[in-house]
Protein backbone atom coordinates (compact mmCIF):
# COMPACT_ATOMS: atom_id res chain seq x y z
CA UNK A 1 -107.25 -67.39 111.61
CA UNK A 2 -104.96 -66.04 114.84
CA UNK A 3 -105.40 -69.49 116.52
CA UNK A 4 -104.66 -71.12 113.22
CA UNK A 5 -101.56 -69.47 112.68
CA UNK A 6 -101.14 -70.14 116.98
CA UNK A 7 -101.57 -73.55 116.73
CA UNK A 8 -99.04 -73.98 113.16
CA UNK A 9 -96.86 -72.35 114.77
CA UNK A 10 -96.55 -73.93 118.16
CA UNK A 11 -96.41 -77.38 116.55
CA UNK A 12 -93.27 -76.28 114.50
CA UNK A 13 -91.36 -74.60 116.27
CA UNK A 14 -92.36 -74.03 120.18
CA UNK A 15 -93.34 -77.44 121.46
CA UNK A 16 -89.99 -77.18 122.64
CA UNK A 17 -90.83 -74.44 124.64
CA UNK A 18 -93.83 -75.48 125.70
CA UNK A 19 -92.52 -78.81 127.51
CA UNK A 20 -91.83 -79.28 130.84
CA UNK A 21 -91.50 -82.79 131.32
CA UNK A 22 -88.59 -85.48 132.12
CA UNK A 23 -86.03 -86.14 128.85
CA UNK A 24 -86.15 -89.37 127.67
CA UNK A 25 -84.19 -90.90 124.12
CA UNK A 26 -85.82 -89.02 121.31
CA UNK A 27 -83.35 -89.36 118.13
CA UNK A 28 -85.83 -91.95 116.70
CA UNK A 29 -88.63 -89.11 116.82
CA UNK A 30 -86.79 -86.60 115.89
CA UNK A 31 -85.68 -88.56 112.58
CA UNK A 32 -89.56 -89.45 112.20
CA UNK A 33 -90.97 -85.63 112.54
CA UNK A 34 -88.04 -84.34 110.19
CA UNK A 35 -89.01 -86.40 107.71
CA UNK A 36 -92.49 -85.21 107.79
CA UNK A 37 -91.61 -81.91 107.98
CA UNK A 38 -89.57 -82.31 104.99
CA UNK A 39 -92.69 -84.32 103.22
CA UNK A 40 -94.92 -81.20 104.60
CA UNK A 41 -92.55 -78.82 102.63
CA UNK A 42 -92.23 -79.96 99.91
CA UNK A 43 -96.15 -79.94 99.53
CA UNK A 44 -95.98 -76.34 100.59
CA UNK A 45 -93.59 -75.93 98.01
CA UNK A 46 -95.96 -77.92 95.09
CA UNK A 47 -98.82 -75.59 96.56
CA UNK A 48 -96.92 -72.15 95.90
CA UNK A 49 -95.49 -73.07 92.62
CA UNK A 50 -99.22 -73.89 91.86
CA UNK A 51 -98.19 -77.68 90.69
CA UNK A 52 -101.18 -78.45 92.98
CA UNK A 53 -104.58 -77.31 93.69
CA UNK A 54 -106.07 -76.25 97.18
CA UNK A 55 -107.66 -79.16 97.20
CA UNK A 56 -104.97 -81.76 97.06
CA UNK A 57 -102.71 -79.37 98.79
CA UNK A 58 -105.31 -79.93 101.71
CA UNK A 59 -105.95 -83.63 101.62
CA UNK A 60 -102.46 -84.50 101.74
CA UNK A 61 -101.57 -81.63 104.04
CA UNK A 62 -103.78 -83.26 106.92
CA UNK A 63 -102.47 -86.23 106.34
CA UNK A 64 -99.20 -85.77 107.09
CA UNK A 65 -100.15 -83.14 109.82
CA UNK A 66 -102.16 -86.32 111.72
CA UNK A 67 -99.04 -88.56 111.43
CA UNK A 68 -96.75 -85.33 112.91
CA UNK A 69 -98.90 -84.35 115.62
CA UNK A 70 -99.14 -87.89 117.23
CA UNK A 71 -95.37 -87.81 117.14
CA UNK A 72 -94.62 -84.76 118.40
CA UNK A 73 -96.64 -85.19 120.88
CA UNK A 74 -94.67 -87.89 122.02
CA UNK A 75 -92.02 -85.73 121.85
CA UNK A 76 -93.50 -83.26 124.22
CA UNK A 77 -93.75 -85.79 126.94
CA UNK A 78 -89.85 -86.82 126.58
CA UNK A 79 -88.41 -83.69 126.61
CA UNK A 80 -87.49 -81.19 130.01
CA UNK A 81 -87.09 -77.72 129.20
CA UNK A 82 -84.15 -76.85 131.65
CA UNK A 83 -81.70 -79.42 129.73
CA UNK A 84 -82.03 -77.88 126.25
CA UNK A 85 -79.81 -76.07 124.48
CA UNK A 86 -81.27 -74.50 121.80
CA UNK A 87 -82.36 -70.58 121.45
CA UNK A 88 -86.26 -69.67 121.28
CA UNK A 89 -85.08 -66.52 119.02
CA UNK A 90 -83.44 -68.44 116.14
CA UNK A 91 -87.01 -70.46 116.46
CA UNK A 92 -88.52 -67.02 116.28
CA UNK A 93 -86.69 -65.96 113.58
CA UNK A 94 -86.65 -69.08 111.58
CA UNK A 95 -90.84 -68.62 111.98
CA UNK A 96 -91.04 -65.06 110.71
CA UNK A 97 -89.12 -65.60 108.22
CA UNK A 98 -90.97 -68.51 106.84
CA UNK A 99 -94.11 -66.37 107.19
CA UNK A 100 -92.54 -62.94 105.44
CA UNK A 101 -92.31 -65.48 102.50
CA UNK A 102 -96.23 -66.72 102.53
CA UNK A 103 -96.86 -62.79 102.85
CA UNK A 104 -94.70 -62.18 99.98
CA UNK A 105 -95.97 -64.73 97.92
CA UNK A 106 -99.56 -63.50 98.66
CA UNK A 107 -99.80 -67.48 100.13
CA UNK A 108 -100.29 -66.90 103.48
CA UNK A 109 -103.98 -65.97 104.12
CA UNK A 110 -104.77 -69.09 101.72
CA UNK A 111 -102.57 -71.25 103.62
CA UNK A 112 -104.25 -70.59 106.98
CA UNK A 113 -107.70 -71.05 105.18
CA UNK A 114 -106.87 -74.57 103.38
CA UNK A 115 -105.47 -75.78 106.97
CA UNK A 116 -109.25 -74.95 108.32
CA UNK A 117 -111.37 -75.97 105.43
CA UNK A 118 -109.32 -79.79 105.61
CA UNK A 119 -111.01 -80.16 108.98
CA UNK A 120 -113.90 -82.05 109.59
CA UNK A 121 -116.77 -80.03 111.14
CA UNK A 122 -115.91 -82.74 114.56
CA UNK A 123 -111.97 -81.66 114.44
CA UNK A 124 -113.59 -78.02 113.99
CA UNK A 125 -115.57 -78.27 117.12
CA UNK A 126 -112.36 -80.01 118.68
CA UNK A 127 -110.15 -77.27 117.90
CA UNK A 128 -111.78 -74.44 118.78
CA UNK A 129 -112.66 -76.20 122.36
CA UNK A 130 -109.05 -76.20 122.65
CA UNK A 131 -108.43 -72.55 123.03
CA UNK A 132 -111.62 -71.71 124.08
CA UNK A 133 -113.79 -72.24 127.15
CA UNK A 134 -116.86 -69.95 125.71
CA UNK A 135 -118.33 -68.01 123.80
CA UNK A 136 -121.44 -65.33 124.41
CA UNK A 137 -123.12 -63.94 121.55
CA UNK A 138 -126.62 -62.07 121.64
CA UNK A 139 -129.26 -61.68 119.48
CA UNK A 140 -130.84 -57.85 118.36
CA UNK A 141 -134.37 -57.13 117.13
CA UNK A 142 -133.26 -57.56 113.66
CA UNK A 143 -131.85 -60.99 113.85
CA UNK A 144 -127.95 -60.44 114.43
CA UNK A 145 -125.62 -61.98 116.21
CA UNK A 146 -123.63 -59.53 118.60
CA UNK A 147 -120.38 -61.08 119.74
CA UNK A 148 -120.19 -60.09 123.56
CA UNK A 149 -117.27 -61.99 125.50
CA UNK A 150 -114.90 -64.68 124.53
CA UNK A 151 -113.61 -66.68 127.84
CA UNK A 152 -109.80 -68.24 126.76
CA UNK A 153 -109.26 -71.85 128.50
CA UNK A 154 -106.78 -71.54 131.49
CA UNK A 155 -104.23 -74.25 129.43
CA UNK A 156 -104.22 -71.67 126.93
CA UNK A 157 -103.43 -68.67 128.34
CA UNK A 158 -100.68 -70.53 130.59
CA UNK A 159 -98.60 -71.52 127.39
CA UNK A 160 -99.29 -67.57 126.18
CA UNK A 161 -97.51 -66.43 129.39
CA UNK A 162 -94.82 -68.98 128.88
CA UNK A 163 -94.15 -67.89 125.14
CA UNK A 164 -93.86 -64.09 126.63
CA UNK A 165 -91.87 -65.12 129.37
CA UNK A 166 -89.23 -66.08 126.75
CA UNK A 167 -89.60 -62.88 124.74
CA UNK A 168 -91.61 -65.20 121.86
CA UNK A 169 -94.94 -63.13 122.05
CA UNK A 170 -96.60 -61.40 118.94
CA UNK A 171 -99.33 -58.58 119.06
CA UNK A 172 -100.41 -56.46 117.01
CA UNK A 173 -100.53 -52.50 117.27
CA UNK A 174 -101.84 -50.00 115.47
CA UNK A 175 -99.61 -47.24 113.21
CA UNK A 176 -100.48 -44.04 112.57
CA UNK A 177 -102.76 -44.99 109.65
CA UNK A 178 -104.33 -47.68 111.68
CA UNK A 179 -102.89 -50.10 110.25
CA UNK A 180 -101.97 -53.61 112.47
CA UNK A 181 -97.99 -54.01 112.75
CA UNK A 182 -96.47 -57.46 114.19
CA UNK A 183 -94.82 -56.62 117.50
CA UNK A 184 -92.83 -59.33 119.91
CA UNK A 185 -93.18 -57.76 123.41
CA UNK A 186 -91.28 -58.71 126.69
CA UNK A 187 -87.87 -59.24 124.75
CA UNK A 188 -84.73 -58.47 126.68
CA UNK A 189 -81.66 -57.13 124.69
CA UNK A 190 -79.49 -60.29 124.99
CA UNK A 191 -82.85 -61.84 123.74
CA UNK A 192 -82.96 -59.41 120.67
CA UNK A 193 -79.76 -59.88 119.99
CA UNK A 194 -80.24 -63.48 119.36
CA UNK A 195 -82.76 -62.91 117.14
CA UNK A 196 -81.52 -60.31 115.21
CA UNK A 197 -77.97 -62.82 114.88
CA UNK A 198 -80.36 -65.78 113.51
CA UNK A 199 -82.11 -63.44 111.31
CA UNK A 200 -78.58 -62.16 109.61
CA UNK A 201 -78.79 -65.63 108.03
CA UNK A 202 -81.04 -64.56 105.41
CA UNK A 203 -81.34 -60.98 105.88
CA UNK A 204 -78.94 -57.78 106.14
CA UNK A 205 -80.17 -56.96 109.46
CA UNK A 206 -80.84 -53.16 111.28
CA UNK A 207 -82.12 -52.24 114.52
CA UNK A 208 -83.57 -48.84 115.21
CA UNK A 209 -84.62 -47.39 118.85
CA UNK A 210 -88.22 -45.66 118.30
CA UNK A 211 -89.20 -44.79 121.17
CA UNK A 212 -88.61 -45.00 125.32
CA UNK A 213 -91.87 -46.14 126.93
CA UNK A 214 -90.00 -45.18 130.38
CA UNK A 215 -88.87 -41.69 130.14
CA UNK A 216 -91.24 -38.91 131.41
CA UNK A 217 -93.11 -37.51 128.73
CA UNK A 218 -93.93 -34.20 128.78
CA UNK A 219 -96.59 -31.66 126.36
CA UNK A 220 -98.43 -32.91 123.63
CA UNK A 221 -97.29 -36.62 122.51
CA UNK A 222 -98.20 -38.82 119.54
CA UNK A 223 -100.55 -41.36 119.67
CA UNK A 224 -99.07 -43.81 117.26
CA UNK A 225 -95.92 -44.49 116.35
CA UNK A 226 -94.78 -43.94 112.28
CA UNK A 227 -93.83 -46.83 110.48
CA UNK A 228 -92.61 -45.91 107.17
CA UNK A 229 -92.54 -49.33 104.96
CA UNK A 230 -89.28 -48.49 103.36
CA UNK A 231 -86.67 -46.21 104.74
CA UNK A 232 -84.00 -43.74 103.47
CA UNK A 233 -81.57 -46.58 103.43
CA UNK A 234 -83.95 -48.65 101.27
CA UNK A 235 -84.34 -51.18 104.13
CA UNK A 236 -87.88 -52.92 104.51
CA UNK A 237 -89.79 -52.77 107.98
CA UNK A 238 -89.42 -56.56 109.05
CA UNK A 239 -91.35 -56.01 112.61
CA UNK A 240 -91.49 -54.16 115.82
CA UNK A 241 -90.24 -55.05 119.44
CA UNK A 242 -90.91 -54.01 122.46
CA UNK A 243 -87.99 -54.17 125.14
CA UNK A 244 -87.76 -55.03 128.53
CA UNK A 245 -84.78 -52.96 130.41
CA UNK A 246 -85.62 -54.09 133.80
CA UNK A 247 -87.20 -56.90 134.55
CA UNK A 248 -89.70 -59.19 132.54
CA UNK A 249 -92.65 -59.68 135.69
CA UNK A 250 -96.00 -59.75 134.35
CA UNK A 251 -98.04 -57.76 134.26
CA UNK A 252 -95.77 -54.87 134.69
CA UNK A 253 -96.14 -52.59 137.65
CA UNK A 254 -94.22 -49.75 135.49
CA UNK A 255 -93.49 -48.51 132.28
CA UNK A 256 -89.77 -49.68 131.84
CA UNK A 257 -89.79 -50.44 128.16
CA UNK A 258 -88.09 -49.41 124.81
CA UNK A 259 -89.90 -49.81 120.90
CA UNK A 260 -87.36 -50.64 118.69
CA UNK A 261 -87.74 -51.56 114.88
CA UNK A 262 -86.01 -54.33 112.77
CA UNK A 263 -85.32 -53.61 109.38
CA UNK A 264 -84.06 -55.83 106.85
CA UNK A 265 -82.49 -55.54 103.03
CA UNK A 266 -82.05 -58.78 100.62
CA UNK A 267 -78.54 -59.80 100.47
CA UNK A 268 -76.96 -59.50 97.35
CA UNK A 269 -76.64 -62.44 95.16
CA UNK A 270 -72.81 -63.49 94.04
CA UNK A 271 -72.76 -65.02 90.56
């Protein structure tokens, strides 16, 4: 379901990112994958107001999603990285916020599982050869499968480095309660700032400092960090980061980092 969500996401909104070839005229596929984006919406849309079922949700979700991906791939190879303009944070933000909605809605664990059940058990195989070079497994007396290493493909782990090297990363860590919390790591400030702008355009928007990863820490320290859901000043935990405040080499040869938490409030609707 990660690589799902990886591969959604990367097709939306990074392929920009991503690119590194030479620009060529691309208004004609640009009009071509917003309209399909706009068709794929609005069958989101059908899906979460239940005016469709999973299954026709699914059939006509691949459909378009064939037609988009030969496009944008197009797109990919007309596009050069160093002569765009735009800001991989609004991206970001425009992406989490889209996915705080399928989490709201209870929507987004379904959506990941119709995109997999519309493949074929060929575009299965296909995909999973994409991010993956192998896979070991092993075999007990009993009968069960042990998984014992995964080996990522080299392509794959490249575009990873790339999407950290512009602060665009997501992991997961673990609260107090064990509990996984979304965290973007090797963002600078200016970086978080642009993020945190974008996201003022549907959110009231707070940033707290947590913790400093760099400072010498001294007697007994906490494992985990507390994450309380909803604070004093009713704001709703929105997602961690994890600051650069030197440099962004990786990996890093010291701890120069700050945790930081972004909190967010609805904004109030004018009549």
């Amino acid at each position: 379901m990660d690589l799902i969500e990886y591969d959604m996401t990367v097709k939306k909104y990074f392929y920009p990112v991503l690119a590194d070839k030479k620009e060529r005229n691309t208004a004609k596929l640009d009009k071509e994958i917003s309209s399909l984006q706009g068709r794929k919406n609005r069958i989101k849309e059908a899906y979460l107001k239940e005016i469709v079922d999973v299954e026709e949700f699914s059939k006509e979700y691949k459909e378009v999603d064939e037609k988009l991906n030969l496009i944008e791939q197009k797109r990919i190879e007309a596009i050069d990285l160093n002569k765009q303009t735009f800001s991989p944070q609004h991206l970001m933000a425009d992406r989490d916020v889209e996915k705080e909605k399928l989490i709201r809605s209870n929507k987004f664990y379904d959506m990941l599982i119709a995109e997999w059940k519309s493949k074929t058990k060929e575009e299965k195989q296909e995909f999973i050869s994409k991010f993956l070079e192998s896979i070991t497994v092993d075999k007990d007396k009993k009968g069960n499968y042990k998984l014992v290493n995964i080996k990522l493909r080299k392509t794959f782990i490249e575009a990873i480095y790339k999407l950290m090297q512009n602060g665009m990363f997501d992991m997961n860590i673990a609260d107090e309660n064990g509990k996984d919390v979304r965290t973007t790591i090797m963002m600078d400030k200016q970086e978080l700032q642009d993020y945190i702008d974008k996201l003022n355009d549907y959110y009231e928007v707070s940033y707290y400092e947590i913790a400093r990863l760099d400072e010498t820490k001294k007697g007994y320290q906490k494992k985990y960090i507390i994450i309380d859901e909803i604070n004093e000043n009713g704001e709703k935990f929105f997602k961690l980061v994890e600051l650069i405040t030197d440099d962004k080499k990786f990996p890093q040869k010291k701890a120069n980092r700050i945790v930081g938490a972004i909190r967010v409030k609805e904004r109030e609707k004018v009549s």
